[in-house]
Protein backbone atom coordinates (compact mmCIF):
# COMPACT_ATOMS: atom_id res chain seq x y z
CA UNK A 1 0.00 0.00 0.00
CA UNK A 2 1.25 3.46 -0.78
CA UNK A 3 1.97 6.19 1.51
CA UNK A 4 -1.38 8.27 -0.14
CA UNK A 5 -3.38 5.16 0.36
CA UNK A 6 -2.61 4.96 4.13
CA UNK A 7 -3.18 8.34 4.54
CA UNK A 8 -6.62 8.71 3.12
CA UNK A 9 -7.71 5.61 5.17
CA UNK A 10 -5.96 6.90 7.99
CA UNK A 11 -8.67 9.92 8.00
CA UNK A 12 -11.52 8.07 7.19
CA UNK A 13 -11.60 8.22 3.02
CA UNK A 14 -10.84 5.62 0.07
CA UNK A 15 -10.49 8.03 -2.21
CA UNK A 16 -9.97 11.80 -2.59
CA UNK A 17 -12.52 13.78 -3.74
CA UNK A 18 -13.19 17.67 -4.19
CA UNK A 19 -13.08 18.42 -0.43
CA UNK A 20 -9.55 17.32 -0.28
CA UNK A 21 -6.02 17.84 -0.85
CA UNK A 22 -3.19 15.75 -1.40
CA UNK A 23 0.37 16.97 -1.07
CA UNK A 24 2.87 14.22 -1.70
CA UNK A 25 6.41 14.36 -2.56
CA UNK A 26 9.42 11.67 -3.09
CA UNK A 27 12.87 12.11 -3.55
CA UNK A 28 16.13 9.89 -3.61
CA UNK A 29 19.28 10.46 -1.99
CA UNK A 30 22.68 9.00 -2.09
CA UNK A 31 22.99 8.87 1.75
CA UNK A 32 22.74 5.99 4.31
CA UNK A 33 18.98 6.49 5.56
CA UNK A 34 19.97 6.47 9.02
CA UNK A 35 21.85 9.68 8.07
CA UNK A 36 18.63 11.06 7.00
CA UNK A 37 16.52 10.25 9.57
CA UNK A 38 19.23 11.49 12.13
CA UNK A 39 19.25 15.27 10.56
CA UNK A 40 15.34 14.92 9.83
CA UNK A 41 14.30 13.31 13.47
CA UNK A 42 15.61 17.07 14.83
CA UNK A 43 12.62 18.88 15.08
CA UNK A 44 14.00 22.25 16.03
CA UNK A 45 16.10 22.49 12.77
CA UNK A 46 12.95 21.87 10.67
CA UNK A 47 12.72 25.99 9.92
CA UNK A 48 16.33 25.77 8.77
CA UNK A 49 16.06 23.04 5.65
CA UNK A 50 12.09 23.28 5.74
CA UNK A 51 11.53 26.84 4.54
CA UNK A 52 9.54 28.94 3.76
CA UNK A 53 6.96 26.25 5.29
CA UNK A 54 8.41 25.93 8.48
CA UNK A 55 8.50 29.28 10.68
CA UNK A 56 9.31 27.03 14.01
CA UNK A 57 8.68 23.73 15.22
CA UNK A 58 9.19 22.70 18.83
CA UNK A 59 8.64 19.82 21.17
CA UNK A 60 5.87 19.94 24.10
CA UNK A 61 6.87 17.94 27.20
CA UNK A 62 9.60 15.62 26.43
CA UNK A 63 11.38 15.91 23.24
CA UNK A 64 11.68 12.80 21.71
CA UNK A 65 10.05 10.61 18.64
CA UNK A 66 7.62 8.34 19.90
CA UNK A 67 3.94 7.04 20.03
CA UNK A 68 2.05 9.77 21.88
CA UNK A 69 5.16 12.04 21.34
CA UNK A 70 3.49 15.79 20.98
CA UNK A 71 4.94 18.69 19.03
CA UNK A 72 3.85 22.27 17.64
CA UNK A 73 4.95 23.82 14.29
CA UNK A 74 4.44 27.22 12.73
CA UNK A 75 3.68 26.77 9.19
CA UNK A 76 3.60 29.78 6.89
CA UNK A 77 0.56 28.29 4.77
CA UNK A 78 0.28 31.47 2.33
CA UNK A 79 -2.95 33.44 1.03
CA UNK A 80 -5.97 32.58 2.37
CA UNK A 81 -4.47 30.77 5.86
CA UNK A 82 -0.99 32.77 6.50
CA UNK A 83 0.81 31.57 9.78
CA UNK A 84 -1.37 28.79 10.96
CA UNK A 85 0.49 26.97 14.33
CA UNK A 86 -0.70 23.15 14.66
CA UNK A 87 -0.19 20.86 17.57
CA UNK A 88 0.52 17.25 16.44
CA UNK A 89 0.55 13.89 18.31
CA UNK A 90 2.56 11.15 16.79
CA UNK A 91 0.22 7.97 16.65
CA UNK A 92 2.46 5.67 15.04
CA UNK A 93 6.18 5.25 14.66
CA UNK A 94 9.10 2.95 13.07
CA UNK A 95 12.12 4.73 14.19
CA UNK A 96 14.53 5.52 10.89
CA UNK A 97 11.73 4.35 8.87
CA UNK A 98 8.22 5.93 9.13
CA UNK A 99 6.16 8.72 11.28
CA UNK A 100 2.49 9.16 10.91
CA UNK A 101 0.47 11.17 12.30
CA UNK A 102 -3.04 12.29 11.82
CA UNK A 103 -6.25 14.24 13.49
CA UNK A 104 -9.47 16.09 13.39
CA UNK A 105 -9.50 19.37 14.34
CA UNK A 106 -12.81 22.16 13.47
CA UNK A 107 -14.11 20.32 10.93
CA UNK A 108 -10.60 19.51 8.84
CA UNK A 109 -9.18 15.87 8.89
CA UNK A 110 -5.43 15.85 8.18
CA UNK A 111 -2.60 13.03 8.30
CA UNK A 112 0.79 13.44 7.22
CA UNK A 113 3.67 10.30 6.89
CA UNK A 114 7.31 10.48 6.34
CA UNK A 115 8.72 7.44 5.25
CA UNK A 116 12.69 6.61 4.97
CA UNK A 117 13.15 4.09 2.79
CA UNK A 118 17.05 2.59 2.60
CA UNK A 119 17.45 1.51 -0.83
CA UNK A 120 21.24 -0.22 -0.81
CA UNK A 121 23.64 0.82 2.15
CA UNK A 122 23.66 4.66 1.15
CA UNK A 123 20.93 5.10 -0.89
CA UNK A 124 17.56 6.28 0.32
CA UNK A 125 13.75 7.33 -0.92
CA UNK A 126 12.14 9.87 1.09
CA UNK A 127 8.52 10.34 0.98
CA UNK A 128 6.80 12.47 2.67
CA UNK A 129 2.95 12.66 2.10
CA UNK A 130 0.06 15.17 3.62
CA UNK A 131 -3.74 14.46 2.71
CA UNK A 132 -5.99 17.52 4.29
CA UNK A 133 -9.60 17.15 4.02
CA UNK A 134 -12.83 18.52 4.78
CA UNK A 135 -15.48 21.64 3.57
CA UNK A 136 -13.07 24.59 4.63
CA UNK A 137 -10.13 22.87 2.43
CA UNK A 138 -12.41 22.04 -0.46
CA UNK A 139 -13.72 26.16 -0.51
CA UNK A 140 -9.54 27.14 -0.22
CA UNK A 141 -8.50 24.43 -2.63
CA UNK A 142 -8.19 26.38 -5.69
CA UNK A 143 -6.34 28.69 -4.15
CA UNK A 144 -4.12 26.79 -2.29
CA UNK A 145 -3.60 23.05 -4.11
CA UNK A 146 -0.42 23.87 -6.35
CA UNK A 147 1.36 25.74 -3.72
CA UNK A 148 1.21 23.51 -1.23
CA UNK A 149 2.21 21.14 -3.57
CA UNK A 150 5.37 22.66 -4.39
CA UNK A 151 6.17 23.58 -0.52
């Protein structure tokens, strides 16, 4: 199952439809995965290589990646949203290989994955996948859909 897949069902859909938005990205790198997910799992340093998305992101309570693990970020969403922070709760976890998590929150479902995927001893695929969904994002879709795409 791909990453899109498990986040749709994740928030309750099978398939996309006009009240959602899917923004989904993979890359591959020539470096040991556990090199990536080292520099990735440090959340604080996500406004240095995540910008202009990523204004801050910080731990709440203890900082560490784990099931139940809770974090805010400031994301600089653009015209019609702006600076929107989110709290987040990881709900599940394979350390140096996957993070999901996912929620509900005033009327907008939302789950995001990152996935690490080691590919030979220093060569990795990085996916990183965020399905939003509900009335609010289906009125702001046309305005939003390709930029967050290419954030």
């Amino acid at each position: 199952m791909n990453a899109t897949t498990t986040a749709l069902q994740k928030i309750g859909l099978n398939k996309p439809n006009w009240k959602t938005v899917i923004a989904a990205a993979s890359q591959e790198a020539d470096i040991p995965a556990e090199v990536l997910w080292e520099v990735w799992s440090k959340l604080e340093d996500w406004a240095i290589w995540s910008k202009p998305l990523h204004s801050t992101a910080r731990w709440i309570g203890k900082a560490k990646w784990e099931v139940g693990g809770k974090f805010e970020q400031e994301l600089n969403l653009g015209f019609p949203l702006g600076k929107v922070t989110s709290i987040e709760i990881v709900r599940e976890l394979v350390p140096g290989k996957t993070v999901m998590w996912w929620k509900e929150e005033k009327g907008i479902r939302s789950c995001h994955i990152w996935t690490f995927e080691a590919l030979g001893e220093s060569h990795t695929r990085i996916t990183n996948v965020e399905v939003f969904h509900g009335l609010a994002i289906g009125l702001v879709k046309p305005l939003v859909a390709t930029r967050w795409q290419r954030m």
